[in-house]
PDB file of N, CA and C in Angstrom:
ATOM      1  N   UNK A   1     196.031  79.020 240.549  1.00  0.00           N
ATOM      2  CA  UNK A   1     195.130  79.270 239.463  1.00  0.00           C
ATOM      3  C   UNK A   1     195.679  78.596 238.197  1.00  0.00           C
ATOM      4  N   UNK A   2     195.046  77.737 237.221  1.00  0.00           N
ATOM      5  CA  UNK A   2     195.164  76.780 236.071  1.00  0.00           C
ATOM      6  C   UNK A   2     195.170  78.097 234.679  1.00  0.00           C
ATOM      7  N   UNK A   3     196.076  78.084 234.106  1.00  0.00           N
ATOM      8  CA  UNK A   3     196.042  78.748 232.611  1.00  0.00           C
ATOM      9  C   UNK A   3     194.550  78.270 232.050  1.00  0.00           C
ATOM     10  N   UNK A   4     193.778  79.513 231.553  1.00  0.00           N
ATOM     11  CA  UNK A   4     193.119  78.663 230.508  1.00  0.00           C
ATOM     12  C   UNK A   4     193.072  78.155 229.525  1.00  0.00           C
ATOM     13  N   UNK A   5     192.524  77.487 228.594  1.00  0.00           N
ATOM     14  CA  UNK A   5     192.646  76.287 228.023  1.00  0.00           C
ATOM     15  C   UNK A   5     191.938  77.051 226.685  1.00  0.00           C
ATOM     16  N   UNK A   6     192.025  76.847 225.336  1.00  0.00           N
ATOM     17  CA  UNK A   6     191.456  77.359 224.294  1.00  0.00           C
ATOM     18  C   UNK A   6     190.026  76.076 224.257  1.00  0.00           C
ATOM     19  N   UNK A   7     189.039  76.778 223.613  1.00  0.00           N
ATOM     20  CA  UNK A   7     187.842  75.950 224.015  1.00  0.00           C
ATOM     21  C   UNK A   7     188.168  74.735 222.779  1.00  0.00           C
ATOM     22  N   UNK A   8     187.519  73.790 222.614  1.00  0.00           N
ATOM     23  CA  UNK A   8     187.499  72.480 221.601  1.00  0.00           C
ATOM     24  C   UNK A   8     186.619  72.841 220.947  1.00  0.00           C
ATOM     25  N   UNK A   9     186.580  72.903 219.660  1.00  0.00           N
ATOM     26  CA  UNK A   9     186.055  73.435 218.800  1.00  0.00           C
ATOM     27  C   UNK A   9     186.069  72.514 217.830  1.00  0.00           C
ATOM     28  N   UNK A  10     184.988  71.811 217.213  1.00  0.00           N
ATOM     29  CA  UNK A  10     184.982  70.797 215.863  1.00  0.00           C
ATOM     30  C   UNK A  10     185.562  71.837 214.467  1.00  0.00           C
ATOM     31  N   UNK A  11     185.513  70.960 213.684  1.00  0.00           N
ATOM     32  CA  UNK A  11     186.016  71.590 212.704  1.00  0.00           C
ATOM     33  C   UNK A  11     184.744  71.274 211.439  1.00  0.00           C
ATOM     34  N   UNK A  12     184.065  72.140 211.356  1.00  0.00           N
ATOM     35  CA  UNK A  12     182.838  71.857 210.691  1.00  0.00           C
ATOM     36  C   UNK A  12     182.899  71.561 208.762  1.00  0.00           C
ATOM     37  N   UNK A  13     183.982  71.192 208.513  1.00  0.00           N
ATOM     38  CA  UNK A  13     184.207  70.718 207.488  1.00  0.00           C
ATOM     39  C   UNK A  13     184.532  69.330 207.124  1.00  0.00           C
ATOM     40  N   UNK A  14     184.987  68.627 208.337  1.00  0.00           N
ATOM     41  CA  UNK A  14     185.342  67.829 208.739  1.00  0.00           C
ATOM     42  C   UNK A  14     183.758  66.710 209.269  1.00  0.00           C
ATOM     43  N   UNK A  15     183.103  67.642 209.663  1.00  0.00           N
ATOM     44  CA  UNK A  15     181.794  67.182 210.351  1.00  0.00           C
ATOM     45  C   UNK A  15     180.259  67.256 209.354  1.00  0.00           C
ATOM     46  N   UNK A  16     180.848  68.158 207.999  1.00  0.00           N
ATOM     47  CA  UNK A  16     179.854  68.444 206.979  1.00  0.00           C
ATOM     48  C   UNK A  16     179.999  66.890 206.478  1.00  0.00           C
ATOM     49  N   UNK A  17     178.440  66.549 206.031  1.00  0.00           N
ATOM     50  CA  UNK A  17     178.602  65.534 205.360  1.00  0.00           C
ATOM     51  C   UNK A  17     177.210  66.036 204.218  1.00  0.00           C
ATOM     52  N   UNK A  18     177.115  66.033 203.197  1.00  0.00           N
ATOM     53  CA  UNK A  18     176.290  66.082 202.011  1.00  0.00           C
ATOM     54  C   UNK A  18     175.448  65.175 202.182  1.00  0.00           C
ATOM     55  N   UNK A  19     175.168  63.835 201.806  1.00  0.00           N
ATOM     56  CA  UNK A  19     174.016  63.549 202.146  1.00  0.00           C
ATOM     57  C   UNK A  19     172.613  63.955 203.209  1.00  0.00           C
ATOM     58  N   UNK A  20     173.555  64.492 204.900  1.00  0.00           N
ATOM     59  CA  UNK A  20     172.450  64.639 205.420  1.00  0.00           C
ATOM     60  C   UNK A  20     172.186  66.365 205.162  1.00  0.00           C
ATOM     61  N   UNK A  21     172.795  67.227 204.573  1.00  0.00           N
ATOM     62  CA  UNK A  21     172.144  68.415 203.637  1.00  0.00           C
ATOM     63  C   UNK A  21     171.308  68.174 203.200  1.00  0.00           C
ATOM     64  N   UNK A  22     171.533  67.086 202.398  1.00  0.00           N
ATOM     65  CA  UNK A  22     170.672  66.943 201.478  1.00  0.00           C
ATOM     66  C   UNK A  22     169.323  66.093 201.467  1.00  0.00           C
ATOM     67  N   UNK A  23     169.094  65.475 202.567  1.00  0.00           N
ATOM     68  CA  UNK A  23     167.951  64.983 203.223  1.00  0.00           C
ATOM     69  C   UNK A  23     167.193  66.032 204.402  1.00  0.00           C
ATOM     70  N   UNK A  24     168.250  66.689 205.027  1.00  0.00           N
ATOM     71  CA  UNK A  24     167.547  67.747 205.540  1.00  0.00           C
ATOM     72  C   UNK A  24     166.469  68.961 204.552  1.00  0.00           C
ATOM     73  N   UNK A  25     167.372  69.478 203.342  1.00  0.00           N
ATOM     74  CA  UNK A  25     166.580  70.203 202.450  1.00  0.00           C
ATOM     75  C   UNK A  25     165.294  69.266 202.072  1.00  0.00           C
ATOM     76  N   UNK A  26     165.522  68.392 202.129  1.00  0.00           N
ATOM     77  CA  UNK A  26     163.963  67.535 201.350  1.00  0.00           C
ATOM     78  C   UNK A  26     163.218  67.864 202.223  1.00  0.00           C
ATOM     79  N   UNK A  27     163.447  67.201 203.478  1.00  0.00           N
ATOM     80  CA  UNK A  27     162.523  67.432 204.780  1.00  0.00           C
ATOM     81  C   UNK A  27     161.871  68.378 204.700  1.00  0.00           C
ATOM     82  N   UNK A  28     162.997  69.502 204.516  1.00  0.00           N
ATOM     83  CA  UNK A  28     162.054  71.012 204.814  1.00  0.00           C
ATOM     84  C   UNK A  28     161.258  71.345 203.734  1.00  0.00           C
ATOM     85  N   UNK A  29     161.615  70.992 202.403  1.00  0.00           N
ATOM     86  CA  UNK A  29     161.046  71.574 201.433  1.00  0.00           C
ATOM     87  C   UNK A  29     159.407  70.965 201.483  1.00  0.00           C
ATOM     88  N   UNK A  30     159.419  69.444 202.085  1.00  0.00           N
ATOM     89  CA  UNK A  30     158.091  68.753 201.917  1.00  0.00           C
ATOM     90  C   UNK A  30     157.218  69.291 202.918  1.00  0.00           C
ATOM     91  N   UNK A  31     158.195  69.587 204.143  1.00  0.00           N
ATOM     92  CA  UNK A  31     157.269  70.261 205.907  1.00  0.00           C
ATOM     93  C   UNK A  31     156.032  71.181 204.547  1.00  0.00           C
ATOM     94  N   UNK A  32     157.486  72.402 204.467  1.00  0.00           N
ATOM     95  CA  UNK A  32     156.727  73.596 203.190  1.00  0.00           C
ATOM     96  C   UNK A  32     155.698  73.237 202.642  1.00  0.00           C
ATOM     97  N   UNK A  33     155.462  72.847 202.268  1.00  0.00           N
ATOM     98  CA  UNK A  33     154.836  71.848 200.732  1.00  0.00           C
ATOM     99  C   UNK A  33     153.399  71.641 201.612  1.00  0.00           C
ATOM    100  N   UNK A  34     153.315  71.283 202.519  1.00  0.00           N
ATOM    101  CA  UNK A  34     152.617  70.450 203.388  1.00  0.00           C
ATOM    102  C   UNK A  34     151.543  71.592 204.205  1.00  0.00           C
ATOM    103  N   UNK A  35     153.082  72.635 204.445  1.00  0.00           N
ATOM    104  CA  UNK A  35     152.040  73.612 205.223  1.00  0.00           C
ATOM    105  C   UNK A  35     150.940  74.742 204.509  1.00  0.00           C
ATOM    106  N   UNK A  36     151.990  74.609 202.974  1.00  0.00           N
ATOM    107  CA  UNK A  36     150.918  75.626 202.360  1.00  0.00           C
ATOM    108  C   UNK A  36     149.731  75.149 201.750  1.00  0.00           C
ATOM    109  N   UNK A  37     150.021  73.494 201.398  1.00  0.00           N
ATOM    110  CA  UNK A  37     148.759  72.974 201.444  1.00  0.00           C
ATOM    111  C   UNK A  37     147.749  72.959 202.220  1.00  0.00           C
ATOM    112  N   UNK A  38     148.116  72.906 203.406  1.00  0.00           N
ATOM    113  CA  UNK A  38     147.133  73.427 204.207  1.00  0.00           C
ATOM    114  C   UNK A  38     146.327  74.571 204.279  1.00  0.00           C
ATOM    115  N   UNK A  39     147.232  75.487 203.970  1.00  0.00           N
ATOM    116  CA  UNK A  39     146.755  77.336 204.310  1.00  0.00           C
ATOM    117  C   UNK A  39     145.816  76.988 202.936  1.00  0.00           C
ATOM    118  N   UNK A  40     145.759  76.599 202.054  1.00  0.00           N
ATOM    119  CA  UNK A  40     144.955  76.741 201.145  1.00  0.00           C
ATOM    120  C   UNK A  40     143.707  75.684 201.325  1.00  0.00           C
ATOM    121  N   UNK A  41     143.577  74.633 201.871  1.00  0.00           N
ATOM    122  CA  UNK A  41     142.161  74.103 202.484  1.00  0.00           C
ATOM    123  C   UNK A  41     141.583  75.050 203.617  1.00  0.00           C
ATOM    124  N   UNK A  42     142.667  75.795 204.101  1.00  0.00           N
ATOM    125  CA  UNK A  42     141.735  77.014 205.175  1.00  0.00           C
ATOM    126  C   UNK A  42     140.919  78.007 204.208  1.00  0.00           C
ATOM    127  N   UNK A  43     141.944  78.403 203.582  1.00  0.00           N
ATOM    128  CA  UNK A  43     141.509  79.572 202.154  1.00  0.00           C
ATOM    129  C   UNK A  43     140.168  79.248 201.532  1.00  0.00           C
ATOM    130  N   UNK A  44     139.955  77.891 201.345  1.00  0.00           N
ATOM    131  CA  UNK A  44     138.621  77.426 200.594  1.00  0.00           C
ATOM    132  C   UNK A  44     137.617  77.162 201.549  1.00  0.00           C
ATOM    133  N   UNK A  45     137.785  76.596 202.380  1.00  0.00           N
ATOM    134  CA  UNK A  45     136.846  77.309 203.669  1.00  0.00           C
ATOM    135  C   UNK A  45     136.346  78.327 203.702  1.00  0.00           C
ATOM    136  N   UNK A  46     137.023  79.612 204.214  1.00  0.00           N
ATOM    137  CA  UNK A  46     136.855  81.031 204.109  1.00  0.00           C
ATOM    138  C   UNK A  46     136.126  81.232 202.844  1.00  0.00           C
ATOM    139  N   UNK A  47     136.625  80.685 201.692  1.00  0.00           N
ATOM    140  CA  UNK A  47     135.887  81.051 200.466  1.00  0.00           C
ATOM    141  C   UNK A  47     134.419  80.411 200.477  1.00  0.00           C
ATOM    142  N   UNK A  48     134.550  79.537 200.959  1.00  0.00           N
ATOM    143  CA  UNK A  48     133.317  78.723 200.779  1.00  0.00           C
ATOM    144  C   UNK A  48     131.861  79.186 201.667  1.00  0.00           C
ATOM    145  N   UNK A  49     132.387  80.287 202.908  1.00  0.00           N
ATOM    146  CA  UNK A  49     131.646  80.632 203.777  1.00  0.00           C
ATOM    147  C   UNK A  49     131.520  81.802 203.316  1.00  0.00           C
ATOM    148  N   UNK A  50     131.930  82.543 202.231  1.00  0.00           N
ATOM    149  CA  UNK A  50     132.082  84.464 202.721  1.00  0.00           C
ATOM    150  C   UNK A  50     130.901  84.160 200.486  1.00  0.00           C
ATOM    151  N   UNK A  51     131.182  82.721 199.979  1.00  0.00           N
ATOM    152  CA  UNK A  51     130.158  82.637 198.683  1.00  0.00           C
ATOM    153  C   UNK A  51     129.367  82.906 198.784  1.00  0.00           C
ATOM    154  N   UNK A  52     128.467  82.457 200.217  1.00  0.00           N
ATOM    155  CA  UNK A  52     127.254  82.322 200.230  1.00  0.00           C
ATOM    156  C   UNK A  52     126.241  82.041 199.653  1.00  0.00           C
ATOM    157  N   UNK A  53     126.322  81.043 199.232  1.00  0.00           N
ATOM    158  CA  UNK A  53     125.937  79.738 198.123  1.00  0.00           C
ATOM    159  C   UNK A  53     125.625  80.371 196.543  1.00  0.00           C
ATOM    160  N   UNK A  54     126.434  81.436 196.324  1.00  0.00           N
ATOM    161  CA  UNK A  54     126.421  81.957 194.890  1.00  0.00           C
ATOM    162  C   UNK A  54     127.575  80.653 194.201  1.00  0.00           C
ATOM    163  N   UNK A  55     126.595  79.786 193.475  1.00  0.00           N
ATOM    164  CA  UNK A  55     127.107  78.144 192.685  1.00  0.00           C
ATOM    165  C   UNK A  55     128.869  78.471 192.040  1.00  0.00           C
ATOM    166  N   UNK A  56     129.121  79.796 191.229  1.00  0.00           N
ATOM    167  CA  UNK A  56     130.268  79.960 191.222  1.00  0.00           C
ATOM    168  C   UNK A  56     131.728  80.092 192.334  1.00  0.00           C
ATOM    169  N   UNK A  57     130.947  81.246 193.577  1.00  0.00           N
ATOM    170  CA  UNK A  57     132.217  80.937 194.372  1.00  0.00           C
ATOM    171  C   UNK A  57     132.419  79.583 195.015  1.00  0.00           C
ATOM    172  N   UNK A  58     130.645  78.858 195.253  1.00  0.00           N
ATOM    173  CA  UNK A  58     130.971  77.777 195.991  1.00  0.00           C
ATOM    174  C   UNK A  58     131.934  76.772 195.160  1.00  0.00           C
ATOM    175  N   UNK A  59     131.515  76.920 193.710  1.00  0.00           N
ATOM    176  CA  UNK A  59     133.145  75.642 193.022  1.00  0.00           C
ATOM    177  C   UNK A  59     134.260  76.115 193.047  1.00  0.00           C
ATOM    178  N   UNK A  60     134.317  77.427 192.800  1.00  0.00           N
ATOM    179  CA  UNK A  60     135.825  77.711 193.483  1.00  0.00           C
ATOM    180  C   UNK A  60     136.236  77.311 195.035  1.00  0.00           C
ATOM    181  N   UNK A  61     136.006  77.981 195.801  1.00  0.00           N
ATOM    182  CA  UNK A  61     135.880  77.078 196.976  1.00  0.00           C
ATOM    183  C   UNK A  61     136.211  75.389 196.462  1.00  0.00           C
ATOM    184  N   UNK A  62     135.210  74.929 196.166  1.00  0.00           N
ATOM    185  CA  UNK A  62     135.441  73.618 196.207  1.00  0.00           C
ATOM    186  C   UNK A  62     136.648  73.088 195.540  1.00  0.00           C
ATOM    187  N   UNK A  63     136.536  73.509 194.765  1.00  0.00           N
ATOM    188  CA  UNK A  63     138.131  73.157 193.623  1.00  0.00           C
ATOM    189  C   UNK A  63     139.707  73.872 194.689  1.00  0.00           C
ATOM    190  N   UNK A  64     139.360  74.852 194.974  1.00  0.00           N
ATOM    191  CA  UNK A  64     140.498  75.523 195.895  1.00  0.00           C
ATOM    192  C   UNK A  64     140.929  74.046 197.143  1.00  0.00           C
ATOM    193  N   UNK A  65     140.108  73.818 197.589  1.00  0.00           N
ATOM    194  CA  UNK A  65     140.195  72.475 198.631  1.00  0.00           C
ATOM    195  C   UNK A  65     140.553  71.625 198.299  1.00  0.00           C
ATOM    196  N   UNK A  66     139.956  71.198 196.964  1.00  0.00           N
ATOM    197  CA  UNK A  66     140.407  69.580 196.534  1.00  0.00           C
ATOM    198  C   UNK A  66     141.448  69.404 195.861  1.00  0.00           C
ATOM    199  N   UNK A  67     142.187  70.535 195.354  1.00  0.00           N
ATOM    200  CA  UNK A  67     143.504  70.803 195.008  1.00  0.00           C
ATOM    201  C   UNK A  67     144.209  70.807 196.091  1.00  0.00           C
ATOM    202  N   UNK A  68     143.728  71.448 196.969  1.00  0.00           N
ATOM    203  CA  UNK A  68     144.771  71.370 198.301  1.00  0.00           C
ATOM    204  C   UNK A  68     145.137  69.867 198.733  1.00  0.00           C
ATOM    205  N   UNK A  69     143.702  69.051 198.851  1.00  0.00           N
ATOM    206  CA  UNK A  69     144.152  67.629 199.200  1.00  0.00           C
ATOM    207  C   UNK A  69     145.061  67.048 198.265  1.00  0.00           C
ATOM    208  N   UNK A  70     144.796  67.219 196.639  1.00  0.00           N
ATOM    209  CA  UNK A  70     145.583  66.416 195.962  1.00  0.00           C
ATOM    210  C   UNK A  70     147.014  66.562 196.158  1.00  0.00           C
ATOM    211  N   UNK A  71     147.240  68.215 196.830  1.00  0.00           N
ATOM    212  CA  UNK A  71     148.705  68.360 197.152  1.00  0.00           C
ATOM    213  C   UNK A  71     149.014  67.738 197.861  1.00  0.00           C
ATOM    214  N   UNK A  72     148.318  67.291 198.879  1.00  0.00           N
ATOM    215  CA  UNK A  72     148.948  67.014 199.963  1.00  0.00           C
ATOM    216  C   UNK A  72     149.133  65.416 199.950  1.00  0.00           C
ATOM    217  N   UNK A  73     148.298  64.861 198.944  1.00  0.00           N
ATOM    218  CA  UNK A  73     148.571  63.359 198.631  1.00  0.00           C
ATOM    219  C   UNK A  73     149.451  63.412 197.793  1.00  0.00           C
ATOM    220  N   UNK A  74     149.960  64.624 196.724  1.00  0.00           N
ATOM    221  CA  UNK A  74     151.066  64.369 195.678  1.00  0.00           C
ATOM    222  C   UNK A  74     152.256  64.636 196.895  1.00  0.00           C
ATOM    223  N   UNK A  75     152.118  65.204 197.861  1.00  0.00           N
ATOM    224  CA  UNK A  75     153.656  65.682 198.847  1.00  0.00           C
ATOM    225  C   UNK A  75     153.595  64.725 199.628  1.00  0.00           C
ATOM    226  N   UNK A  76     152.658  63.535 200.348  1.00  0.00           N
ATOM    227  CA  UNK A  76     152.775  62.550 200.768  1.00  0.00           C
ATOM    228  C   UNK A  76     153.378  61.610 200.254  1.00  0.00           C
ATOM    229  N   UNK A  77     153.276  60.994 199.131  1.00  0.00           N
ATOM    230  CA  UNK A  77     153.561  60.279 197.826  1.00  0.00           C
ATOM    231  C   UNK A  77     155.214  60.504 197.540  1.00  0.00           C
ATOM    232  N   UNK A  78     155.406  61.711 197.515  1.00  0.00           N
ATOM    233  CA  UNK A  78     157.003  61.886 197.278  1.00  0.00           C
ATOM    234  C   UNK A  78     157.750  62.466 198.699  1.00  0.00           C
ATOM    235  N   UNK A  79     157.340  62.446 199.800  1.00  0.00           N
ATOM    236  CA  UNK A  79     157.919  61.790 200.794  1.00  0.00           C
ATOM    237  C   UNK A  79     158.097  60.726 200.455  1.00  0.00           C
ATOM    238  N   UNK A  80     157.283  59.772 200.723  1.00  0.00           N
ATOM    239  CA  UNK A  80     157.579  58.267 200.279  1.00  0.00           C
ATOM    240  C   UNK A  80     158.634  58.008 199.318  1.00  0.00           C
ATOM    241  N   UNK A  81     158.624  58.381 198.666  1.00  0.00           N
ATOM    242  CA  UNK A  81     159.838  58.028 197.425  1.00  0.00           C
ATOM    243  C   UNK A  81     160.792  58.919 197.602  1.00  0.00           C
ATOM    244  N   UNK A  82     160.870  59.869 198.300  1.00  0.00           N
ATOM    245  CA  UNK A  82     162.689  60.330 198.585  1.00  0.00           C
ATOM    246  C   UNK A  82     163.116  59.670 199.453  1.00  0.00           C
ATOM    247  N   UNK A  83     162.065  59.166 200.584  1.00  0.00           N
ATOM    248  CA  UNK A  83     162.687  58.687 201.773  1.00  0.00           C
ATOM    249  C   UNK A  83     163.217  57.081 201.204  1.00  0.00           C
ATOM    250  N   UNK A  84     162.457  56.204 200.673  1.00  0.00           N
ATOM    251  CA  UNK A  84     162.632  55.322 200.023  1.00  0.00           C
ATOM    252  C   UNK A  84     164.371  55.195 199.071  1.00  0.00           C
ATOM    253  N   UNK A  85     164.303  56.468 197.947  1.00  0.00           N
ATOM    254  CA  UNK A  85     165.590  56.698 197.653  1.00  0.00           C
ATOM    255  C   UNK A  85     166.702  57.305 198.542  1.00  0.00           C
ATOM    256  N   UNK A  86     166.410  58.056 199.151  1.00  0.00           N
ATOM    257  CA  UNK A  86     167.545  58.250 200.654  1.00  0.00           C
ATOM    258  C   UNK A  86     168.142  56.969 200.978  1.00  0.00           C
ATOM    259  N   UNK A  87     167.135  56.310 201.780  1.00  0.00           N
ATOM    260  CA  UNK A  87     167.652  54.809 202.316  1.00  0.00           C
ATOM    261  C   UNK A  87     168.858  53.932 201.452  1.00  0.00           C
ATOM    262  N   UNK A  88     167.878  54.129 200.176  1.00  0.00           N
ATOM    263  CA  UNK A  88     168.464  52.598 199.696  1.00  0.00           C
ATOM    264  C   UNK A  88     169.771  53.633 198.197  1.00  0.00           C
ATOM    265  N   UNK A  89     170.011  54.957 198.234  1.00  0.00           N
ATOM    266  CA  UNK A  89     170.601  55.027 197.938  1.00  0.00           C
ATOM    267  C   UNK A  89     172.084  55.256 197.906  1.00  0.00           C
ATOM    268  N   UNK A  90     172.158  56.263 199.048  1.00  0.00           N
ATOM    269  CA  UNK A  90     172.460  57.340 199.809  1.00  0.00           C
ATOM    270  C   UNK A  90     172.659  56.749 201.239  1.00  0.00           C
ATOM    271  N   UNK A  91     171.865  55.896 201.409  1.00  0.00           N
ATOM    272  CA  UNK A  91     172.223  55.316 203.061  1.00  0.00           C
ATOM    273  C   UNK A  91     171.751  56.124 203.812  1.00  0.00           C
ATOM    274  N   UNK A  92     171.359  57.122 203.626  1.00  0.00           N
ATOM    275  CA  UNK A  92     170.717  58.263 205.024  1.00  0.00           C
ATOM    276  C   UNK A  92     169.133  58.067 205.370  1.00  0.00           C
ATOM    277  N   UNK A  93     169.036  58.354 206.851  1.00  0.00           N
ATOM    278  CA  UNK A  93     167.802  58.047 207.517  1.00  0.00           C
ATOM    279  C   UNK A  93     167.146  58.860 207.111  1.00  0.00           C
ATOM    280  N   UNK A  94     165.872  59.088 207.181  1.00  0.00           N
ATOM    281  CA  UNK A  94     165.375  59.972 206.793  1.00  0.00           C
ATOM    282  C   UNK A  94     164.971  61.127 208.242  1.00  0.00           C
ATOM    283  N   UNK A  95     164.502  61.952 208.347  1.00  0.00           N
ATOM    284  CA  UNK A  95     164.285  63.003 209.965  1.00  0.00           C
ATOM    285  C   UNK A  95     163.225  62.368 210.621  1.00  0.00           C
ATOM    286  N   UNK A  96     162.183  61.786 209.344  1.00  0.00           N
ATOM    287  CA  UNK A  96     160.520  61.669 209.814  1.00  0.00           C
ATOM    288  C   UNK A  96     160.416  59.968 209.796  1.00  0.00           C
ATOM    289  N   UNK A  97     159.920  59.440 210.873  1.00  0.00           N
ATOM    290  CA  UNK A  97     159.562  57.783 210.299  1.00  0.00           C
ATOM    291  C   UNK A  97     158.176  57.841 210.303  1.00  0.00           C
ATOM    292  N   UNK A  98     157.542  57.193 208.995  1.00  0.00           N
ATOM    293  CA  UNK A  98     156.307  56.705 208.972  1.00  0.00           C
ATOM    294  C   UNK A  98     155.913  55.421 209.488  1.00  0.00           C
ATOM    295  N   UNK A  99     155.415  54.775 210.155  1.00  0.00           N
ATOM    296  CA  UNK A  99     154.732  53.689 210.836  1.00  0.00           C
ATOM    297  C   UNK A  99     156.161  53.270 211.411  1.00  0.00           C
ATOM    298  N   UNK A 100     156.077  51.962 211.387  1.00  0.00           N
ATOM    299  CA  UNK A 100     157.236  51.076 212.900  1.00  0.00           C
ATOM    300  C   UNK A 100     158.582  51.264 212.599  1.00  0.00           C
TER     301      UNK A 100
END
């Protein structure tokens, strides 16, 4: 029978590196960003169906939605430009690739 052996264990300080923290937090913060934009084009939906064409809820509704898109083109937009500054600053990949 062989003694056992203590397991290999990294040394996670050694293996921390800050940049990809810090591209990971972006990631997540934009996923975020992204998803609650969403829940709120559902929200204006719902609003837009429960108005029942009373002209006030329907612009709420409507405004509730088109805010949602603009979020989601302002959180598209700065993806683009962190990932952009990641690269070329920082050297780190980004998690998500857009096109090729």
């Amino acid at each position: 029978m062989e003694p056992l052996t203590p397991p290999n264990i990294p040394n996670p300080l050694i293996a921390f590196e800050p940049t990809s923290v810090f591209a990971q937090v972006i990631n997540t913060l934009l996923l975020w960003g992204g998803a609650i934009a969403l829940l709120f084009i559902i929200i204006g939906g719902f609003r837009f169906i429960i108005s029942m064409g009373n002209p006030e809820g329907v612009e709420k509704a409507r405004n509730t939605v088109l805010y949602a898109i603009l979020g989601l083109i302002l959180i598209f937009l700065a993806y683009l430009i962190v990932a952009y500054l990641l690269a070329d600053l920082l050297g780190v990949k980004p998690a998500y690739r857009i096109g090729g």
